[in-house]
N, C-alpha and C. Protein backbone atom coordinates (compact mmCIF):
# COMPACT_ATOMS: atom_id res chain seq x y z
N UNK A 1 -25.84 13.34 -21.71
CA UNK A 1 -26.88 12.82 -22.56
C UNK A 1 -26.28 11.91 -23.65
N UNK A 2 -25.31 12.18 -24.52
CA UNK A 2 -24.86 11.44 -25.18
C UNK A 2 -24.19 9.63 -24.78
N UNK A 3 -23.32 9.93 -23.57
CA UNK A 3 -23.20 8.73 -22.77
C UNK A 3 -24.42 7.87 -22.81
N UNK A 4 -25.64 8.66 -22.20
CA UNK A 4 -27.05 7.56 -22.26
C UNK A 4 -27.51 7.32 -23.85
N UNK A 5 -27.38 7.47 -24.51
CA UNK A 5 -27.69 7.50 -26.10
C UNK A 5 -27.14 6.45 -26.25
N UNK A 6 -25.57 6.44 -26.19
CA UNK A 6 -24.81 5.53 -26.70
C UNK A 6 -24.82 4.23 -25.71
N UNK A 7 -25.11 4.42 -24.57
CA UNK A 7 -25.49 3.13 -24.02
C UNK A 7 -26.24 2.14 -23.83
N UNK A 8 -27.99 3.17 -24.42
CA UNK A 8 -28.64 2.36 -24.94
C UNK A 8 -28.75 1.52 -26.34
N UNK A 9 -28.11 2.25 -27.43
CA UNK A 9 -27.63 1.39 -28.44
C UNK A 9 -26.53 0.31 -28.16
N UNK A 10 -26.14 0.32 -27.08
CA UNK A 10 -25.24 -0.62 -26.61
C UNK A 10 -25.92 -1.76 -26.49
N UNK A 11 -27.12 -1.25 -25.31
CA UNK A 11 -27.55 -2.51 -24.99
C UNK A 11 -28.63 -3.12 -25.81
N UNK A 12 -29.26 -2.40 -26.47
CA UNK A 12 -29.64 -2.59 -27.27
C UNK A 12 -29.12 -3.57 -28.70
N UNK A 13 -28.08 -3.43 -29.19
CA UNK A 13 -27.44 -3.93 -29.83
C UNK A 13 -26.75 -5.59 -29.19
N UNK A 14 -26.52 -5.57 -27.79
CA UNK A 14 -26.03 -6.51 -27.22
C UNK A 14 -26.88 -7.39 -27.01
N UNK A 15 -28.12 -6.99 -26.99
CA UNK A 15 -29.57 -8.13 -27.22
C UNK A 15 -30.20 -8.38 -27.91
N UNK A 16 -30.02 -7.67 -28.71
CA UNK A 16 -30.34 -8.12 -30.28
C UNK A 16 -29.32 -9.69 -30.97
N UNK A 17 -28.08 -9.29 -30.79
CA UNK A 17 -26.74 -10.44 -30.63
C UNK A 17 -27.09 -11.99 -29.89
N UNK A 18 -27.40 -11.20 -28.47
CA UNK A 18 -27.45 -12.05 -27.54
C UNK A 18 -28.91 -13.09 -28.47
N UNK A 19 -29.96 -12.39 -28.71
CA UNK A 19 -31.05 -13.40 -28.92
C UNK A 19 -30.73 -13.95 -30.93
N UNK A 20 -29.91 -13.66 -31.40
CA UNK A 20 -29.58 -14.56 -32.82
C UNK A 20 -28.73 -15.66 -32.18
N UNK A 21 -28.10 -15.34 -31.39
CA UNK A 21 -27.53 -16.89 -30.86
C UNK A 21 -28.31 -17.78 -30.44
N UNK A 22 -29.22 -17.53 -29.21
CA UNK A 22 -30.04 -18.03 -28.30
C UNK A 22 -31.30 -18.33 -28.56
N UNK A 23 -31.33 -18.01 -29.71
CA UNK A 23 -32.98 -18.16 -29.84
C UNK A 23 -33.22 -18.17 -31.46
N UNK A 24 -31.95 -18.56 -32.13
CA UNK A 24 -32.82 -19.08 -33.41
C UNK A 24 -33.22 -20.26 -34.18
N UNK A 25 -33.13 -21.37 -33.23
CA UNK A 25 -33.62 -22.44 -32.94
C UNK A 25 -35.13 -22.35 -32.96
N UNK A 26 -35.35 -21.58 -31.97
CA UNK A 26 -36.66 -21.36 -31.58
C UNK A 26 -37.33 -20.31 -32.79
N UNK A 27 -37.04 -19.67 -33.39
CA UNK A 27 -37.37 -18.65 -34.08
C UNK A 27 -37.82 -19.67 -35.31
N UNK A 28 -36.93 -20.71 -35.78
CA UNK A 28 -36.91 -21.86 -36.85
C UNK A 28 -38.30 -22.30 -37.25
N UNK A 29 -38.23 -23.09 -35.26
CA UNK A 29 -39.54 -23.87 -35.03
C UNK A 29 -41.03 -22.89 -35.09
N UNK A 30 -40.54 -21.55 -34.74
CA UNK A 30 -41.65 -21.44 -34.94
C UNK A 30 -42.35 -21.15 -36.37
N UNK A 31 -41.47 -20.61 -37.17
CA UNK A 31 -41.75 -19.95 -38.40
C UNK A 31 -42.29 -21.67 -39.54
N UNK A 32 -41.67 -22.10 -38.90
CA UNK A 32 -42.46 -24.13 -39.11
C UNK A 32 -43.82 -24.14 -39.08
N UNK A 33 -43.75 -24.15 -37.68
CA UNK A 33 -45.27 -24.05 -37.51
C UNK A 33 -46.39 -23.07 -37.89
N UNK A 34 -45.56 -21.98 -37.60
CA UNK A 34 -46.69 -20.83 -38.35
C UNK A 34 -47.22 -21.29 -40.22
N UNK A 35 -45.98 -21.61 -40.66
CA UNK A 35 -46.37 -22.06 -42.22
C UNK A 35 -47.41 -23.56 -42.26
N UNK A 36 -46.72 -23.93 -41.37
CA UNK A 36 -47.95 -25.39 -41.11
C UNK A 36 -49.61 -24.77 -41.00
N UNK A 37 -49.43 -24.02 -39.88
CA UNK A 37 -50.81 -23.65 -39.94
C UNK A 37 -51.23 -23.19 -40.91
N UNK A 38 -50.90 -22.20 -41.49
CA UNK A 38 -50.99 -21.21 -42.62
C UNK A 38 -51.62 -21.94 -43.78
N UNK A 39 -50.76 -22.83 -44.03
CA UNK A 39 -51.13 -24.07 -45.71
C UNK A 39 -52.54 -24.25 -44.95
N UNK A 40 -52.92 -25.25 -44.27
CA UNK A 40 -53.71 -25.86 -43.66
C UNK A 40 -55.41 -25.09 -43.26
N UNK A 41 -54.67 -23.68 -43.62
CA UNK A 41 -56.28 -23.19 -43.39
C UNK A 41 -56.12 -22.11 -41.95
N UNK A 42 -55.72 -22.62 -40.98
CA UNK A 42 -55.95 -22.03 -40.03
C UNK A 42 -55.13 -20.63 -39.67
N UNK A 43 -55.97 -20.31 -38.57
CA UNK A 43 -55.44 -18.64 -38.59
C UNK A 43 -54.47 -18.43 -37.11
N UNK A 44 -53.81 -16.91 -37.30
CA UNK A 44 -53.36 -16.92 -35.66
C UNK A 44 -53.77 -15.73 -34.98
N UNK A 45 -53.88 -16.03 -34.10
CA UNK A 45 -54.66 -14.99 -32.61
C UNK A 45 -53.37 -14.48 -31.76
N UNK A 46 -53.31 -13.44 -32.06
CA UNK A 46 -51.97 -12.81 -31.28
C UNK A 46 -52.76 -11.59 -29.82
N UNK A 47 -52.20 -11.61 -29.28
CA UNK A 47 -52.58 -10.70 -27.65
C UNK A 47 -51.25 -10.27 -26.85
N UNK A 48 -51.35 -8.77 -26.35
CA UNK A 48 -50.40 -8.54 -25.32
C UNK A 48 -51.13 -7.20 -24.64
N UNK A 49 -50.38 -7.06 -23.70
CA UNK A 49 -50.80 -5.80 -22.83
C UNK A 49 -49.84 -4.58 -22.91
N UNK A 50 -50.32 -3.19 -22.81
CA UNK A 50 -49.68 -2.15 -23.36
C UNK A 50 -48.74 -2.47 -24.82
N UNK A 51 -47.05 -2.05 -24.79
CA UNK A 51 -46.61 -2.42 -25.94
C UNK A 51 -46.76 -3.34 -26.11
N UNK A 52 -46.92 -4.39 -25.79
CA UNK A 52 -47.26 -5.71 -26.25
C UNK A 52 -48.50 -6.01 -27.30
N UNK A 53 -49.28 -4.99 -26.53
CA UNK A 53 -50.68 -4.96 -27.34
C UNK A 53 -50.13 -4.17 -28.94
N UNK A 54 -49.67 -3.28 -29.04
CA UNK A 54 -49.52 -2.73 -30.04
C UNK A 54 -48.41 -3.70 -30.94
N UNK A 55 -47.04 -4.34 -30.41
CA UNK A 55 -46.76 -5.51 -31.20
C UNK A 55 -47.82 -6.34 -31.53
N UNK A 56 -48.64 -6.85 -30.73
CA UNK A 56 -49.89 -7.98 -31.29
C UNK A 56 -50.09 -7.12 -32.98
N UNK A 57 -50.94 -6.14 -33.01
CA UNK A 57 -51.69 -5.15 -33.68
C UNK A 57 -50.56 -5.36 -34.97
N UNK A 58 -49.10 -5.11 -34.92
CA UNK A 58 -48.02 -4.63 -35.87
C UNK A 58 -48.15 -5.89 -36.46
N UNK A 59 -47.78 -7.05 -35.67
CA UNK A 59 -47.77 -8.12 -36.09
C UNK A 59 -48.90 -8.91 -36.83
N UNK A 60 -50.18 -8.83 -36.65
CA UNK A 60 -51.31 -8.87 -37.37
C UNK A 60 -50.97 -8.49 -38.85
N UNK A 61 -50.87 -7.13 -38.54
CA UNK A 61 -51.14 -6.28 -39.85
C UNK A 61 -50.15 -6.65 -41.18
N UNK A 62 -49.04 -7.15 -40.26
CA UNK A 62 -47.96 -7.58 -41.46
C UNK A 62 -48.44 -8.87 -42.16
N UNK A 63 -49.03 -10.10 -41.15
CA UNK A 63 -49.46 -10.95 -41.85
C UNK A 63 -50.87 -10.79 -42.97
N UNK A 64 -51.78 -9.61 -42.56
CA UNK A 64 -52.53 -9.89 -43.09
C UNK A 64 -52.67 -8.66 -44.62
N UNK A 65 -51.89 -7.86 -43.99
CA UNK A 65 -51.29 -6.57 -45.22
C UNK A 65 -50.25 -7.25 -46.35
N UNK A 66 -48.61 -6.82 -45.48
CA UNK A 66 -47.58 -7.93 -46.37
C UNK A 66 -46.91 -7.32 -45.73
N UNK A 67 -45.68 -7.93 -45.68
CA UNK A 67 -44.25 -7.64 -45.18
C UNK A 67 -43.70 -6.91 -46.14
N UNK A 68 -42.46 -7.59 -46.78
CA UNK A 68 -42.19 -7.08 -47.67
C UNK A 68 -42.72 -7.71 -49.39
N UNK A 69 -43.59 -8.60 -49.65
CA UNK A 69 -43.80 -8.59 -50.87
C UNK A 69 -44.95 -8.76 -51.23
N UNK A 70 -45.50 -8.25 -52.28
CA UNK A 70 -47.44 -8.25 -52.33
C UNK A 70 -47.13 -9.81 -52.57
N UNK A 71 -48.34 -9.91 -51.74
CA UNK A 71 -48.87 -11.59 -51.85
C UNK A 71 -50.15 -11.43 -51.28
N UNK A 72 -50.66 -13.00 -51.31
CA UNK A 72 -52.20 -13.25 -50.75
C UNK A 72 -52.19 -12.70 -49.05
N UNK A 73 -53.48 -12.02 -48.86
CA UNK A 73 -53.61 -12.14 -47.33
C UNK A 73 -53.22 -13.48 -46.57
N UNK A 74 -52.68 -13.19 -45.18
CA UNK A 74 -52.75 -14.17 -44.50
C UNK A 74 -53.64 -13.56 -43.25
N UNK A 75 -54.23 -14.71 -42.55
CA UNK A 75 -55.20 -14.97 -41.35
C UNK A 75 -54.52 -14.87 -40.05
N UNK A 76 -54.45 -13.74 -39.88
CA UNK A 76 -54.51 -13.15 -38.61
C UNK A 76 -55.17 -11.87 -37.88
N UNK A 77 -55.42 -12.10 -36.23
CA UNK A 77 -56.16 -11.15 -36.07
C UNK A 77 -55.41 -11.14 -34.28
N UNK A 78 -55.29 -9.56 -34.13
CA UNK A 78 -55.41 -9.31 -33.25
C UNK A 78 -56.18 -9.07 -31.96
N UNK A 79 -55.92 -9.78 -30.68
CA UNK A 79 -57.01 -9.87 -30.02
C UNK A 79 -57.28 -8.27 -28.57
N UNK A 80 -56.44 -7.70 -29.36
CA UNK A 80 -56.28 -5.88 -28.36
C UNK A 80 -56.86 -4.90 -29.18
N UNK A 81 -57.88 -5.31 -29.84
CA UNK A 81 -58.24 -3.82 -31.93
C UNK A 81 -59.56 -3.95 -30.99
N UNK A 82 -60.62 -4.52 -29.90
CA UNK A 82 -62.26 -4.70 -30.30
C UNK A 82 -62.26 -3.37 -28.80
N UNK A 83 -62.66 -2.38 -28.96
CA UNK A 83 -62.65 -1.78 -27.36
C UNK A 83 -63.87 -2.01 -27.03
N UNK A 84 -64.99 -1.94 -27.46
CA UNK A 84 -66.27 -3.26 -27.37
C UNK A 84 -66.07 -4.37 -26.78
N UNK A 85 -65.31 -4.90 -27.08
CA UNK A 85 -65.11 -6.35 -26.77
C UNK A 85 -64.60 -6.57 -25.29
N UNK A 86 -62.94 -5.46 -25.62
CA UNK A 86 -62.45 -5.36 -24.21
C UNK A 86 -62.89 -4.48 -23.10
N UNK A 87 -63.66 -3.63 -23.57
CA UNK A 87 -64.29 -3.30 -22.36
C UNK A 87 -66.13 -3.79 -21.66
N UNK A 88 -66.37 -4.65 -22.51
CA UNK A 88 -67.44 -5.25 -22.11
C UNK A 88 -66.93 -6.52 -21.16
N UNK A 89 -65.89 -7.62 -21.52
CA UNK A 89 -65.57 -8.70 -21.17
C UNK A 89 -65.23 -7.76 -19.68
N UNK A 90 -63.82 -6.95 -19.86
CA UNK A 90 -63.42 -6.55 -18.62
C UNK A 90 -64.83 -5.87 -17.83
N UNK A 91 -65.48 -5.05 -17.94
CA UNK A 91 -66.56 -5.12 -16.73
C UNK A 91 -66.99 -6.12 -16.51
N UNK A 92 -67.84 -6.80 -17.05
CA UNK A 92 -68.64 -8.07 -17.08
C UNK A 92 -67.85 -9.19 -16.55
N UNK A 93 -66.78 -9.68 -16.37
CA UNK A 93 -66.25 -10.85 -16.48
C UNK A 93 -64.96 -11.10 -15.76
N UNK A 94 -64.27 -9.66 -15.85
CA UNK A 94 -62.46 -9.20 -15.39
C UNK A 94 -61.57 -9.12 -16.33
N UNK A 95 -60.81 -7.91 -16.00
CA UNK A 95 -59.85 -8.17 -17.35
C UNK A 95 -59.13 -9.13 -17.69
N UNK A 96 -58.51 -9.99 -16.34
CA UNK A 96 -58.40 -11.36 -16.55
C UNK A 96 -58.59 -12.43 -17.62
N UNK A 97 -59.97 -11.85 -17.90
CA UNK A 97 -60.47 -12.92 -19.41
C UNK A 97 -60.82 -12.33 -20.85
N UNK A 98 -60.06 -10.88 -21.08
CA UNK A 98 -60.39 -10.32 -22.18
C UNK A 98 -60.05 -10.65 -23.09
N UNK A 99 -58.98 -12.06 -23.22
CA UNK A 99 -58.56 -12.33 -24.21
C UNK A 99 -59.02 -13.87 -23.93
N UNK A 100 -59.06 -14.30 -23.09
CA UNK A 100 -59.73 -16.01 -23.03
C UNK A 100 -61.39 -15.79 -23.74
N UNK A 101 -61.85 -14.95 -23.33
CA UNK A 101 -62.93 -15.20 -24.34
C UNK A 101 -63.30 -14.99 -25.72
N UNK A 102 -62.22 -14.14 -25.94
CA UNK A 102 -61.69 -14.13 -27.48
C UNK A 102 -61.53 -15.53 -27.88
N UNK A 103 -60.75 -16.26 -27.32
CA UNK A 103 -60.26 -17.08 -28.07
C UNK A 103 -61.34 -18.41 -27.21
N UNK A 104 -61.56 -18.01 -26.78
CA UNK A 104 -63.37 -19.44 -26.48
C UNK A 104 -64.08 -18.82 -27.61
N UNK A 105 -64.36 -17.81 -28.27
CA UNK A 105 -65.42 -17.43 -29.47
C UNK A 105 -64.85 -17.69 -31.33
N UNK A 106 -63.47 -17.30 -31.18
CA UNK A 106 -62.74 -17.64 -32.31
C UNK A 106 -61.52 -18.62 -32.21
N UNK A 107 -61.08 -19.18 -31.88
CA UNK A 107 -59.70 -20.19 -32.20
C UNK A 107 -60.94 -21.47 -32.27
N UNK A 108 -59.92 -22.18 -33.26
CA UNK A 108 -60.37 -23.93 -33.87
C UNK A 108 -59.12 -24.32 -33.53
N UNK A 109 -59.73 -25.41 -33.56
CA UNK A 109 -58.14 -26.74 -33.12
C UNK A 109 -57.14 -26.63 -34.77
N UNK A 110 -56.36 -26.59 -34.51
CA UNK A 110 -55.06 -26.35 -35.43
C UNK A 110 -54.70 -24.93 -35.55
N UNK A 111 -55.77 -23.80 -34.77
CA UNK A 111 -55.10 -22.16 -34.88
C UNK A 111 -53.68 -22.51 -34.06
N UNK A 112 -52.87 -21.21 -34.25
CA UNK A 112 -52.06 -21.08 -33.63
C UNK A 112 -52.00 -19.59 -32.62
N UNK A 113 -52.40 -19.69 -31.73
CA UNK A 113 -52.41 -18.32 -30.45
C UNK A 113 -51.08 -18.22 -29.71
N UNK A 114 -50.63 -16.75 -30.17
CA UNK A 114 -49.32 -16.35 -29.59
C UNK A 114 -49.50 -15.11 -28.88
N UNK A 115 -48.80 -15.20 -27.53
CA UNK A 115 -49.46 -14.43 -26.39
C UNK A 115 -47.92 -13.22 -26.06
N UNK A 116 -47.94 -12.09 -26.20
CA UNK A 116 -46.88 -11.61 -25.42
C UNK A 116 -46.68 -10.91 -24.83
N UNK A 117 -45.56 -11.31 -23.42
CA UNK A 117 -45.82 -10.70 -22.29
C UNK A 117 -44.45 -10.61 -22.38
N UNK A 118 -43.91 -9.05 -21.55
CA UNK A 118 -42.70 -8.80 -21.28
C UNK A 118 -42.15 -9.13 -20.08
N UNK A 119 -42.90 -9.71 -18.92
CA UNK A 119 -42.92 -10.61 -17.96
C UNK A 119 -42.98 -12.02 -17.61
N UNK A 120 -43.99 -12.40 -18.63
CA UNK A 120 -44.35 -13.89 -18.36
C UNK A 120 -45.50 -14.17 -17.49
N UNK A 121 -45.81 -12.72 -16.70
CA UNK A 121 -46.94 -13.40 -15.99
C UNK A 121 -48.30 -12.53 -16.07
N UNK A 122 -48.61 -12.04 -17.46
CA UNK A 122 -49.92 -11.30 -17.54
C UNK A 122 -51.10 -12.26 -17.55
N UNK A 123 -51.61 -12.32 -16.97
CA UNK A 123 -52.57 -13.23 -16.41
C UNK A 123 -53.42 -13.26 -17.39
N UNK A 124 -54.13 -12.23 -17.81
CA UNK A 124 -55.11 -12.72 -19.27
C UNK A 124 -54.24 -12.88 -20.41
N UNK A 125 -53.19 -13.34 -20.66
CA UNK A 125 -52.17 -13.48 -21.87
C UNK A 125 -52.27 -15.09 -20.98
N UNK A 126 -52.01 -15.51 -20.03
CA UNK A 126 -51.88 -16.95 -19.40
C UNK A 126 -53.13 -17.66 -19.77
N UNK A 127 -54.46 -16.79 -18.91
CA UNK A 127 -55.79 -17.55 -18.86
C UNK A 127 -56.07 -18.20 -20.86
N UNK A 128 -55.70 -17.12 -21.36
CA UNK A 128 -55.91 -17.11 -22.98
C UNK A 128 -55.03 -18.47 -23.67
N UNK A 129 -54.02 -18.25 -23.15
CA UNK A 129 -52.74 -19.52 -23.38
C UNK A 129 -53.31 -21.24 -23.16
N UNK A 130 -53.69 -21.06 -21.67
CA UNK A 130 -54.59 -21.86 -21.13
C UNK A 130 -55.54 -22.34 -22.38
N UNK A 131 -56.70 -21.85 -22.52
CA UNK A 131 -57.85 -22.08 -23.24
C UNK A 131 -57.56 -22.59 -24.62
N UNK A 132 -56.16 -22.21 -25.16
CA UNK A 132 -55.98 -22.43 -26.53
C UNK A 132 -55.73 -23.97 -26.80
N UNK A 133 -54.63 -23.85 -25.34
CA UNK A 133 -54.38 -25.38 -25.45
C UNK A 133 -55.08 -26.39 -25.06
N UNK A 134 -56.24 -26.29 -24.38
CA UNK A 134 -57.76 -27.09 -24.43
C UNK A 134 -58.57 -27.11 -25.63
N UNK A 135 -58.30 -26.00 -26.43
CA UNK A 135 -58.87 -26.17 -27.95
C UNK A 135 -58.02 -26.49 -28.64
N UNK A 136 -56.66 -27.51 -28.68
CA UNK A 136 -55.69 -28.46 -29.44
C UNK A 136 -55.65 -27.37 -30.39
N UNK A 137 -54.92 -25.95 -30.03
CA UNK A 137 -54.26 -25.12 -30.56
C UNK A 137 -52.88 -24.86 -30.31
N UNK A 138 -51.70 -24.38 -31.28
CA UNK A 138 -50.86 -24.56 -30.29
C UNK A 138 -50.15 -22.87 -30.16
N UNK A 139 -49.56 -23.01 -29.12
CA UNK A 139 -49.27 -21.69 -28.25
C UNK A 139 -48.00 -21.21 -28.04
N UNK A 140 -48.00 -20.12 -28.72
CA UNK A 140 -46.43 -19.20 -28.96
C UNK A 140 -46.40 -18.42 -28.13
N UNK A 141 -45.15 -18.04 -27.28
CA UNK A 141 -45.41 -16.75 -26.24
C UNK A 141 -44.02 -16.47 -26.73
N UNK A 142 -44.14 -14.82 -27.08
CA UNK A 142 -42.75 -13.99 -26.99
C UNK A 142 -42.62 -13.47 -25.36
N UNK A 143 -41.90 -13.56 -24.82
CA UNK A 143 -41.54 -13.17 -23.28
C UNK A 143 -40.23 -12.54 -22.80
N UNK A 144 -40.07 -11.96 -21.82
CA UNK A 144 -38.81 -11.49 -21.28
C UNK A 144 -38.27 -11.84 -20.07
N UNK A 145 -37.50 -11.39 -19.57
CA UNK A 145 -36.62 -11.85 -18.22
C UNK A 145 -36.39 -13.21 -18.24
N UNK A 146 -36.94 -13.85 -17.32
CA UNK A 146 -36.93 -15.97 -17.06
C UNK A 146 -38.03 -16.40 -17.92
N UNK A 147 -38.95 -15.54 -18.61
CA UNK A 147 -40.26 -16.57 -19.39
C UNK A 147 -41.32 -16.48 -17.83
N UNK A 148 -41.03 -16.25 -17.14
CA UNK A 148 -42.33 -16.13 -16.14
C UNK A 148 -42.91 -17.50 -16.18
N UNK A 149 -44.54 -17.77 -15.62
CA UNK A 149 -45.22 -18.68 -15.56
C UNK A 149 -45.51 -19.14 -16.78
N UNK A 150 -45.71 -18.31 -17.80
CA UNK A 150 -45.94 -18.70 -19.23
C UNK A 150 -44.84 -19.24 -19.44
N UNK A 151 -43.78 -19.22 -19.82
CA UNK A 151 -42.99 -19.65 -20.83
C UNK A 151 -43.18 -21.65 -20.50
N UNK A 152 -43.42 -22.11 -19.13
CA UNK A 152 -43.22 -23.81 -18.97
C UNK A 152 -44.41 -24.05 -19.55
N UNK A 153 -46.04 -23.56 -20.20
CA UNK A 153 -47.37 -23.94 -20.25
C UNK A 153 -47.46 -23.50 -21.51
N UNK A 154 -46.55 -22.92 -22.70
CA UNK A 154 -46.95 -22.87 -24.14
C UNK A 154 -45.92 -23.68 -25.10
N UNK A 155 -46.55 -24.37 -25.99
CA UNK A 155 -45.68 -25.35 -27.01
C UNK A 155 -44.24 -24.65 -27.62
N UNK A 156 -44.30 -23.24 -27.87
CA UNK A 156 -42.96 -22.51 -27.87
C UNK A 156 -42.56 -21.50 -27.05
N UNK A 157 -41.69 -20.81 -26.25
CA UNK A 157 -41.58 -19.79 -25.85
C UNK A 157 -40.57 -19.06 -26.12
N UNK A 158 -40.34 -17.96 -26.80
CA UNK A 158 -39.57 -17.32 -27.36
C UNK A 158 -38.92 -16.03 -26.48
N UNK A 159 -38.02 -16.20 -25.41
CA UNK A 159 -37.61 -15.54 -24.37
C UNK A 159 -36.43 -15.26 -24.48
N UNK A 160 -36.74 -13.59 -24.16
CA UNK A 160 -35.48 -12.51 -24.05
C UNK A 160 -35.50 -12.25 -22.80
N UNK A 161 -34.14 -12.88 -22.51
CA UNK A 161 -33.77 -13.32 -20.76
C UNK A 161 -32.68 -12.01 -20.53
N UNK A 162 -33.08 -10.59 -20.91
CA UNK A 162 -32.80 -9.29 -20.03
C UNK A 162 -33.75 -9.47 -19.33
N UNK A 163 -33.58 -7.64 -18.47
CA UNK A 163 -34.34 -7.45 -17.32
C UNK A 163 -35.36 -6.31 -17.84
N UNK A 164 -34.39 -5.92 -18.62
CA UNK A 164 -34.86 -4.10 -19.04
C UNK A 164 -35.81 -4.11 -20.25
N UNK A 165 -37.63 -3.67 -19.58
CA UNK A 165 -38.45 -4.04 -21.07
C UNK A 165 -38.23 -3.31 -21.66
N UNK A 166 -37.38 -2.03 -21.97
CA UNK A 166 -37.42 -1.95 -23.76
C UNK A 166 -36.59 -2.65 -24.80
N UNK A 167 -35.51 -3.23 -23.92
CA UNK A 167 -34.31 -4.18 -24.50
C UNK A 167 -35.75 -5.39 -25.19
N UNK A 168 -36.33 -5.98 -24.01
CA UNK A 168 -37.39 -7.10 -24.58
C UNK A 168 -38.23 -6.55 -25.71
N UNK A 169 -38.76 -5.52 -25.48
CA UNK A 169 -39.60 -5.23 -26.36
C UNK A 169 -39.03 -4.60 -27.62
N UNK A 170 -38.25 -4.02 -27.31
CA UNK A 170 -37.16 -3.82 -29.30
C UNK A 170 -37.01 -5.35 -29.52
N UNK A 171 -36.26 -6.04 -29.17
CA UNK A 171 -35.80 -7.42 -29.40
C UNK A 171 -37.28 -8.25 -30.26
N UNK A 172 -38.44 -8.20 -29.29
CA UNK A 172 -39.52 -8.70 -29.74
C UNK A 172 -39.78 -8.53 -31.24
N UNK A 173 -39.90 -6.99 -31.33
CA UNK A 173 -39.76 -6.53 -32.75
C UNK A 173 -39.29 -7.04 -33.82
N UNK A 174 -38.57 -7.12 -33.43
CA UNK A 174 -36.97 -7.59 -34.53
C UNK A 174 -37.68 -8.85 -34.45
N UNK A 175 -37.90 -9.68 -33.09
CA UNK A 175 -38.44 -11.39 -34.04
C UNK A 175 -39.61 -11.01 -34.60
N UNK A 176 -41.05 -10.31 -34.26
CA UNK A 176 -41.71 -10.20 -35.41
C UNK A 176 -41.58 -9.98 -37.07
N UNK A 177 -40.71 -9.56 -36.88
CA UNK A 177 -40.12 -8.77 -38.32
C UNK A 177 -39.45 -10.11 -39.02
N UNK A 178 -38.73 -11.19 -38.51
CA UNK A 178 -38.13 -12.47 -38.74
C UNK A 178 -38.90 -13.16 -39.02
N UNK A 179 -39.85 -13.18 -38.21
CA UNK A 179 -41.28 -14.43 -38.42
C UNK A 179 -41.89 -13.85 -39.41
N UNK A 180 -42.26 -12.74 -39.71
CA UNK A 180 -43.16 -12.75 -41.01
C UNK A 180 -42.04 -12.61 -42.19
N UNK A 181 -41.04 -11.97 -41.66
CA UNK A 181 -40.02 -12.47 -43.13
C UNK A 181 -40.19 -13.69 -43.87
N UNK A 182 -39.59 -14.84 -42.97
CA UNK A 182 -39.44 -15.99 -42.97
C UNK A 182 -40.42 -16.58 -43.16
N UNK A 183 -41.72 -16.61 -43.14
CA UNK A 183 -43.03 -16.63 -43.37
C UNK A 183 -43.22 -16.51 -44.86
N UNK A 184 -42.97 -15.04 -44.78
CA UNK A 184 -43.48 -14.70 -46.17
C UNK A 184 -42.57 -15.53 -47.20
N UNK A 185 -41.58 -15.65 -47.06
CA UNK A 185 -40.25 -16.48 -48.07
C UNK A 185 -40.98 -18.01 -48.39
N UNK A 186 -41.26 -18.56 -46.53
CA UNK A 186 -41.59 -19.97 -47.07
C UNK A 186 -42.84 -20.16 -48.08
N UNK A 187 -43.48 -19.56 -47.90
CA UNK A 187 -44.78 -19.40 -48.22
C UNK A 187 -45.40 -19.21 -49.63
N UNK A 188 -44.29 -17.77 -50.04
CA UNK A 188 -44.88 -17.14 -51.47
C UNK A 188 -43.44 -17.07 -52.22
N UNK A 189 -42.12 -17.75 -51.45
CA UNK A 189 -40.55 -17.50 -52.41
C UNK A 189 -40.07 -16.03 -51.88
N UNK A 190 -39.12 -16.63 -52.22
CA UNK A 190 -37.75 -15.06 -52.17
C UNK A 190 -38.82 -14.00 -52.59
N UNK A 191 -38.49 -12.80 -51.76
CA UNK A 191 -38.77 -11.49 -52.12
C UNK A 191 -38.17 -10.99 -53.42
């Protein structure tokens, strides 16, 4: 047991590494744009399936609670909180579109909708991706393994190229936790 303990902090730790090299370029651009939107009025629409869904939810809450420093709300909303919503769309429509019609009812042109999938290919995280960028929104996907079908069809894709989703999904974490850092800094100053 201990062997497996220590090997998952291994790898764990080794992808955490691996994505400050590889991906904070991308982490830059996005925390850009998120503040772009932000000044400007507009809000962001975050979605994922299982943990993903509950990162969406974490990630919401930080923007619209606080990270680390009291400041003004920010505009975000998670699109996995309505079970109304998602279970009406999914009978009625397919789960396919539980989040595309979210965002056909709420995103305006200049939101920013960030979709995440630990695959790349959750199909209502895609269809949703899709729709945003017909409403001249632009589209963040956190992803794992190759980025899947999503990662070539959204304006950023933020991909943790392991295999193993909890490596992706700790990793994910950790960039949520960066983006609203970095967020909160540009935004309201040093903590």
């Amino acid at each position: 047991m201990q062997r497996k303990i220590q090997h998952h902090f291994d790898c764990h730790v080794q992808t955490i590494r691996w994505a400050a090299d590889a991906l904070s370029g991308e982490i830059q651009r996005c925390v850009e744009l998120l503040c772009q939107t932000l000044r400007r009025g507009n809000k962001v629409l975050i979605m994922g399936n299982g943990g993903s869904a509950a990162d969406s939810q974490h990630f919401a809450a930080e923007l619209v609670g606080r990270f680390l420093k009291n400041r003004a709300a920010l505009p975000a909303i998670a699109l996995t909180t309505d079970t109304s919503i998602l279970t009406a769309v999914g009978n009625d429509f397919g789960f396919d579109q539980v989040f595309s019609r979210q965002v056909e009812a709420l995103a305006v042109e200049g939101d920013v909708v960030i979709g995440i999938s630990t695959s790349g290919h959750s199909e209502n995280v895609r269809r949703a991706l899709q729709l945003a960028r017909e409403k001249n929104c632009s589209t963040v996907a956190l992803l794992g393994r190759d980025g899947g079908v999503i990662a070539s069809e959204v304006d950023q894709a933020l991909t943790v190229a392991v295999q193993e989703t909890p490596f992706i999904q700790e990793t994910h974490l950790t960039i949520i936790h960066l983006l609203c850092d970095l967020v909160e800094q540009e935004l309201f100053g040093q903590a």
